[in-house]
C-alpha atoms as a PDB file:
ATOM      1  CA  UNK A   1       4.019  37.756 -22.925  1.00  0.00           C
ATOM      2  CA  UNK A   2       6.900  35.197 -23.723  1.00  0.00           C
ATOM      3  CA  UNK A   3       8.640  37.460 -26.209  1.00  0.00           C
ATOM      4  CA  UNK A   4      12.271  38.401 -25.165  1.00  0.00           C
ATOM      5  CA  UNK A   5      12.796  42.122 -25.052  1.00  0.00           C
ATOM      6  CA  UNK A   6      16.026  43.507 -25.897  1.00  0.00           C
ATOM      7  CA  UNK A   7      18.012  46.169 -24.716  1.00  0.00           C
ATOM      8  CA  UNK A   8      21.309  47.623 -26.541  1.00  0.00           C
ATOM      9  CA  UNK A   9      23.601  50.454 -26.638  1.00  0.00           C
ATOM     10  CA  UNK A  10      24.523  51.352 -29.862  1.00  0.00           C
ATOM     11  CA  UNK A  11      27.895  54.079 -30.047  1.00  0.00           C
ATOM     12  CA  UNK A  12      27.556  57.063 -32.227  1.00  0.00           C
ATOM     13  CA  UNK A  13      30.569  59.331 -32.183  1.00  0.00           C
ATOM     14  CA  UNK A  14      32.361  59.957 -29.189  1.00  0.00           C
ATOM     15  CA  UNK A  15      30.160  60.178 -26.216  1.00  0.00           C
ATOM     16  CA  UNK A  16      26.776  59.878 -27.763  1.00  0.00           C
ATOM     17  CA  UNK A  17      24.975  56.563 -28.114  1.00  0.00           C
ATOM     18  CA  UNK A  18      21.615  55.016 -28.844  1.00  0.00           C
ATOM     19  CA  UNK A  19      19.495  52.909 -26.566  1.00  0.00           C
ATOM     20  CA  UNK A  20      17.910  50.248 -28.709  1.00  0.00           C
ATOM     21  CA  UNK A  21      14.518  48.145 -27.643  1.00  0.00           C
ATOM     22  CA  UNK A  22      13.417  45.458 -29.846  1.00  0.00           C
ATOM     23  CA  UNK A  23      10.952  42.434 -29.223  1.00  0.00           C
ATOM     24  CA  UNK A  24       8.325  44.052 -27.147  1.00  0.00           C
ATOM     25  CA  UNK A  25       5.313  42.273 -27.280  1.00  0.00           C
ATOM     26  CA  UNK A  26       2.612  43.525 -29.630  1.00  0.00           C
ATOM     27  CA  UNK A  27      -0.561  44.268 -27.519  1.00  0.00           C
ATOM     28  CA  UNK A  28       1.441  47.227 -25.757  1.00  0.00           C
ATOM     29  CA  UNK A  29       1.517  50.753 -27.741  1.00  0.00           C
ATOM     30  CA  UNK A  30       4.899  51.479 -28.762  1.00  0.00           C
ATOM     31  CA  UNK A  31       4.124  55.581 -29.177  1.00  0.00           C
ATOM     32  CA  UNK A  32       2.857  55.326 -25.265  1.00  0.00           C
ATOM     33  CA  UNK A  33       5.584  53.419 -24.026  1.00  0.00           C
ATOM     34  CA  UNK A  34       8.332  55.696 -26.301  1.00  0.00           C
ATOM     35  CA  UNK A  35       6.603  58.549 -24.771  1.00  0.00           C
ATOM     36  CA  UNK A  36       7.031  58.059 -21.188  1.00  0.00           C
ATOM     37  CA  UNK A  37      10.672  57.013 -21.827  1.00  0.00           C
ATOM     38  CA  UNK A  38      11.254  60.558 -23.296  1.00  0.00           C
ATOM     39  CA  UNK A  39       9.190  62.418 -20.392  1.00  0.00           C
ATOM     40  CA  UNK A  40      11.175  60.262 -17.385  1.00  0.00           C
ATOM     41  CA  UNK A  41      14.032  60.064 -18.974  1.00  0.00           C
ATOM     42  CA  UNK A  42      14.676  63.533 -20.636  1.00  0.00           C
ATOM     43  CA  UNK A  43      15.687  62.088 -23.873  1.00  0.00           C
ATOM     44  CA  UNK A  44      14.296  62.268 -27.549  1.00  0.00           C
ATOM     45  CA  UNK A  45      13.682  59.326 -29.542  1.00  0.00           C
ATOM     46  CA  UNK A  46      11.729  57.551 -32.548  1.00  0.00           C
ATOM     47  CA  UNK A  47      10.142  54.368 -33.342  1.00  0.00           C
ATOM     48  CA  UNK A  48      11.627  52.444 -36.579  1.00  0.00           C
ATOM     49  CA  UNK A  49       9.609  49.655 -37.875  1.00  0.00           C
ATOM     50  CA  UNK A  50      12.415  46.760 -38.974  1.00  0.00           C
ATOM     51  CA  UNK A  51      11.261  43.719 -40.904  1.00  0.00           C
ATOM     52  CA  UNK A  52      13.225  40.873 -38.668  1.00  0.00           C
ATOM     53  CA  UNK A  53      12.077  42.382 -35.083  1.00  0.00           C
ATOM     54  CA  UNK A  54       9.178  44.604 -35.907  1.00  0.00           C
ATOM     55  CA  UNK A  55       8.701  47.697 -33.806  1.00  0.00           C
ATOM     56  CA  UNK A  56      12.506  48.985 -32.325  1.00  0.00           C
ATOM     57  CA  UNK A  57      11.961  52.051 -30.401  1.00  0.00           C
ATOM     58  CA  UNK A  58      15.243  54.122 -30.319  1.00  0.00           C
ATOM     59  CA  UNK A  59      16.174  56.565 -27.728  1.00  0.00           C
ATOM     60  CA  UNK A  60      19.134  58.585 -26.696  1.00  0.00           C
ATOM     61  CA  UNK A  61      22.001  57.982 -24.247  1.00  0.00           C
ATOM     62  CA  UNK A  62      22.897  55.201 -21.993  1.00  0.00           C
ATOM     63  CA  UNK A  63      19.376  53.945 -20.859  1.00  0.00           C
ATOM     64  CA  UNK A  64      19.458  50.280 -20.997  1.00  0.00           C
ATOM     65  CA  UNK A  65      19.526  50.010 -16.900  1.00  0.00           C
ATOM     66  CA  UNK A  66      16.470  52.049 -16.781  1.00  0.00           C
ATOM     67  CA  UNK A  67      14.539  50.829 -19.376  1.00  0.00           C
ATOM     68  CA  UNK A  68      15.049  47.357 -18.600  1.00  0.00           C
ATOM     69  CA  UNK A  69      13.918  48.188 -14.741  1.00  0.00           C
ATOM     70  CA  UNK A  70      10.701  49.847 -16.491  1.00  0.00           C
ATOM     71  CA  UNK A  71       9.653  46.918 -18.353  1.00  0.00           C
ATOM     72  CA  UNK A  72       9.773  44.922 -15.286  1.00  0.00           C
ATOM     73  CA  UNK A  73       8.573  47.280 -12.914  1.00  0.00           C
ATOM     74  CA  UNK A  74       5.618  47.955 -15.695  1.00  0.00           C
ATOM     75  CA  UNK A  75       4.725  44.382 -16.208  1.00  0.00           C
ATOM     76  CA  UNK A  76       4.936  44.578 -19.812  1.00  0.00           C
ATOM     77  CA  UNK A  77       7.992  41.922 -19.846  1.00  0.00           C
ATOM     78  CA  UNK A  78       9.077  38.943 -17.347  1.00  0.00           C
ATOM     79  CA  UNK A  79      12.708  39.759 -15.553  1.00  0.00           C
ATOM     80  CA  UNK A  80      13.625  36.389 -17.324  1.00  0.00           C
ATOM     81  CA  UNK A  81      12.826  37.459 -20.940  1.00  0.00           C
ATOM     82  CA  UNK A  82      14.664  40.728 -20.707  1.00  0.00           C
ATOM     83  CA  UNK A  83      17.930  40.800 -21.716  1.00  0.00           C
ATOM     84  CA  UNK A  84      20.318  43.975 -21.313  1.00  0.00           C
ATOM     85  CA  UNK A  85      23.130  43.100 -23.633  1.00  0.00           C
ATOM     86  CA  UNK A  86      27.027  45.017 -23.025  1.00  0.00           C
ATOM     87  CA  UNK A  87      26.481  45.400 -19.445  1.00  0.00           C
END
């Protein structure tokens, strides 16, 4: 569980954005953990699979607060190896 997760917002075109989370660890299920992010968080998003970071689970608007307090909260990554990046 010493992977670092991280979060980033990614700008679209004028107010939209993407909320991008790479380097979760492997033994979690990315479709599980992409789903509850679209029931909580009333968004839609996808899983891409990228050859340099692996799974990156997409989803849209501004969450990188919220998911980063989920994967704490969750246990599925230390506070210390979380890193929200443009806040």
């Amino acid at each position: 569980m010493c992977t670092r997760a991280d979060i980033r917002n990614q700008q679209r075109n004028g107010r939209k954005s993407l909320t991008i989370i790479q380097g979760l660890p492997k033994q979690f299920s990315s479709k599980k953990i992409l789903k509850h992010f679209k029931k909580e968080f009333n968004c839609n998003g996808s899983i891409t699979e990228d050859p340099e970071f692996g799974k990156v689970i997409m989803i849209q608007g501004d969450k990188r607060k919220l998911v980063g307090d989920f994967l704490v909260h969750e246990g599925i990554a230390e506070k210390d190896f979380v890193k929200v990046h443009g806040v």
